[in-house]
C-alpha atoms as a PDB file:
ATOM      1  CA  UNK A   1     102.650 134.306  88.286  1.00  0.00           C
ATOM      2  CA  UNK A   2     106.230 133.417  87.165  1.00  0.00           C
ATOM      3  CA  UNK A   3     107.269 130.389  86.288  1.00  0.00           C
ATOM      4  CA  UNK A   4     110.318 128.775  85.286  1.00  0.00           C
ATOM      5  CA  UNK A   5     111.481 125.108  84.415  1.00  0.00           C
ATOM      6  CA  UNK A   6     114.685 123.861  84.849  1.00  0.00           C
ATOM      7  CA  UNK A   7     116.585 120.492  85.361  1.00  0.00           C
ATOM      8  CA  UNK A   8     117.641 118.861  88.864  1.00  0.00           C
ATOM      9  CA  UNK A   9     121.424 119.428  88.762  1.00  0.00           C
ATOM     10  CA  UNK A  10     122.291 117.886  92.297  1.00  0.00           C
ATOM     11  CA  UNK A  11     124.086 114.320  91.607  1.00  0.00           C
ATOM     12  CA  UNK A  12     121.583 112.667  94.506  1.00  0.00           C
ATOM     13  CA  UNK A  13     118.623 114.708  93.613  1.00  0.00           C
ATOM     14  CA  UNK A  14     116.481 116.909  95.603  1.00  0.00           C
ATOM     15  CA  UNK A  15     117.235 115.250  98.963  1.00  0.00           C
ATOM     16  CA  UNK A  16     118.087 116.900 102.680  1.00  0.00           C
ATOM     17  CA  UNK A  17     121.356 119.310 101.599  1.00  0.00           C
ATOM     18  CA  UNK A  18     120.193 120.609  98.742  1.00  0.00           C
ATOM     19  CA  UNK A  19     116.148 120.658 100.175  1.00  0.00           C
ATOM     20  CA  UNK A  20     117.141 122.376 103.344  1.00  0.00           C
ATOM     21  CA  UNK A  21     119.337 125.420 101.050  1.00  0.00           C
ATOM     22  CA  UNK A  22     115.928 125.434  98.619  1.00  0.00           C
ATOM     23  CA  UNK A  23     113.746 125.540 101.585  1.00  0.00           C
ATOM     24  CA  UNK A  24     116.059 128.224 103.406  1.00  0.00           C
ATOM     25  CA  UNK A  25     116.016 130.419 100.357  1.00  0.00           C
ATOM     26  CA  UNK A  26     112.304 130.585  99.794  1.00  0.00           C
ATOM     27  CA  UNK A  27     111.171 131.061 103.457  1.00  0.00           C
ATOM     28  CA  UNK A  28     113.637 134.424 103.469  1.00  0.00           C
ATOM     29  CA  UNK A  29     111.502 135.147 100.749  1.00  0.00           C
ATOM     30  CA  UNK A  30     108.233 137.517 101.270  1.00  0.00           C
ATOM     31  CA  UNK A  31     106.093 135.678  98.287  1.00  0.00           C
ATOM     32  CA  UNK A  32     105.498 132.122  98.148  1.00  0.00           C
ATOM     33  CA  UNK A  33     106.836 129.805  95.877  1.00  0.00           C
ATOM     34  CA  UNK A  34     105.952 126.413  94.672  1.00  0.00           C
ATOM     35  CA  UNK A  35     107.682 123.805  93.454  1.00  0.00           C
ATOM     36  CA  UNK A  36     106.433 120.559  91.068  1.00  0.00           C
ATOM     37  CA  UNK A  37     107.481 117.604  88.925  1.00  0.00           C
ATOM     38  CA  UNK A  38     105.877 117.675  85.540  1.00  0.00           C
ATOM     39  CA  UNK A  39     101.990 116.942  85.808  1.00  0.00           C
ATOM     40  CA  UNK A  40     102.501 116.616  89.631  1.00  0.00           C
ATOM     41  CA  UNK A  41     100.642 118.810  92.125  1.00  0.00           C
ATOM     42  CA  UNK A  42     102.867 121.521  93.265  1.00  0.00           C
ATOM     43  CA  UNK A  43     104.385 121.822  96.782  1.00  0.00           C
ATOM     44  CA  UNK A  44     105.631 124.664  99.473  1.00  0.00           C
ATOM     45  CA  UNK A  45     109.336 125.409  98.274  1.00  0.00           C
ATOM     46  CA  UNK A  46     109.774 126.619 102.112  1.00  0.00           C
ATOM     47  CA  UNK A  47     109.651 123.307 102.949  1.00  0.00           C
ATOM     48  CA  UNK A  48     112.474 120.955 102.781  1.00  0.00           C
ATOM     49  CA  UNK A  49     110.399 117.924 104.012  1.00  0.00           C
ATOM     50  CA  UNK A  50     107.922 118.252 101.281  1.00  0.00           C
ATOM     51  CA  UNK A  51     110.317 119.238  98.468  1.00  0.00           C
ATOM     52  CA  UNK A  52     112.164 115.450  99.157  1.00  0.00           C
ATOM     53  CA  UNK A  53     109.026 114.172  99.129  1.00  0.00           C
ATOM     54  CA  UNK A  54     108.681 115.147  95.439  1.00  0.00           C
ATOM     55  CA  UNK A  55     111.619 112.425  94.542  1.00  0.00           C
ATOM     56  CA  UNK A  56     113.235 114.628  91.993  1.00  0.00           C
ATOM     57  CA  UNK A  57     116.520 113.262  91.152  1.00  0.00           C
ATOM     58  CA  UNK A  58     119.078 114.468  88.551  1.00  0.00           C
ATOM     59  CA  UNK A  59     118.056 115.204  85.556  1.00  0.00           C
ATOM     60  CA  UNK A  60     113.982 115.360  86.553  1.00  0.00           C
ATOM     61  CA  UNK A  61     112.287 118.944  84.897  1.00  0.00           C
ATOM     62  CA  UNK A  62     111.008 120.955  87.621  1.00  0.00           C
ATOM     63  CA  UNK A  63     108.832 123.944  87.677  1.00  0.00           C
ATOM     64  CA  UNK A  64     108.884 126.770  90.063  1.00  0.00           C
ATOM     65  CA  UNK A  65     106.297 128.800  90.441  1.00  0.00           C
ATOM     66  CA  UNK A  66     105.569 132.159  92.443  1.00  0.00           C
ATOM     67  CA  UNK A  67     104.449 135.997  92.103  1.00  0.00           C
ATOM     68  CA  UNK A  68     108.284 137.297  92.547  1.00  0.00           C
ATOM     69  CA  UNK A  69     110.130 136.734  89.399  1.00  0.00           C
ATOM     70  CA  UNK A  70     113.462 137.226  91.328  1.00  0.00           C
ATOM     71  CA  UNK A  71     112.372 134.798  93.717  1.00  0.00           C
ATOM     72  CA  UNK A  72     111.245 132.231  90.526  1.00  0.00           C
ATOM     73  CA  UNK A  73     115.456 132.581  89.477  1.00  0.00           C
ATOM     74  CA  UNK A  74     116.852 132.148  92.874  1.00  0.00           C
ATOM     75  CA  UNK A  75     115.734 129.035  93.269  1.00  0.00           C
ATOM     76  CA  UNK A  76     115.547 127.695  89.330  1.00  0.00           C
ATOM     77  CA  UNK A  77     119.279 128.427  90.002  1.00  0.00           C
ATOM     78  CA  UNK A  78     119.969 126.364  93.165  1.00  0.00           C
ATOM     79  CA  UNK A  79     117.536 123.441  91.344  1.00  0.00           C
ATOM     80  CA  UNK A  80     120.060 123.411  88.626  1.00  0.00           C
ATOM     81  CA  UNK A  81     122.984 123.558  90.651  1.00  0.00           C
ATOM     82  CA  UNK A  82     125.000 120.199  91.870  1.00  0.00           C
ATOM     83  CA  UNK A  83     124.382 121.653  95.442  1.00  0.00           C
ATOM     84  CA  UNK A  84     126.357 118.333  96.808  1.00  0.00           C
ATOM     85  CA  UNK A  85     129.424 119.220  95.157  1.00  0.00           C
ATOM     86  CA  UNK A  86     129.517 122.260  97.304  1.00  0.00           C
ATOM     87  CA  UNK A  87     129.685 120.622 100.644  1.00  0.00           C
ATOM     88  CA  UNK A  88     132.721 122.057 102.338  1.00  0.00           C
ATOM     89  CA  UNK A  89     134.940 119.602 105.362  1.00  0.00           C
END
């Protein structure tokens, strides 16, 4: 397994826009991934309900976790990103 840490970079946290692009990226995927707070029991990153139910909000460490080490980046990197700010009109 692959793992990575990195820190929430969306200004409202992990919440429906940026749960629903996380969620969208890792159910494309073929390999699961998980994602969890520190010391918290990790959770399906396909799933945009239970990744808001982990109450990350900026500047909270997450880890994700799965077998696919390009898979483990993808995400880190839209985690770290202010996914918000990228809301078009």
């Amino acid at each position: 397994m692959t793992s990575k840490t990195i820190t929430v970079g969306s200004a409202v946290g992990l919440h429906a826009r940026p749960a629903a692009l996380i969620s969208q990226a890792a159910s494309a995927a073929t390999t699961p991934a998980t994602l969890s707070k520190s010391g918290g029991t990790p959770i399906d990153a396909g799933s945009a309900l239970l990744i808001m139910t982990l109450g990350a909000k900026q500047g909270d460490s997450i880890t994700v976790e799965s077998a696919d080490a390009d898979l483990v980046d993808q995400i880190a990197d839209l985690v770290g990103q202010d996914l918000d700010a990228e809301q078009t009109a």
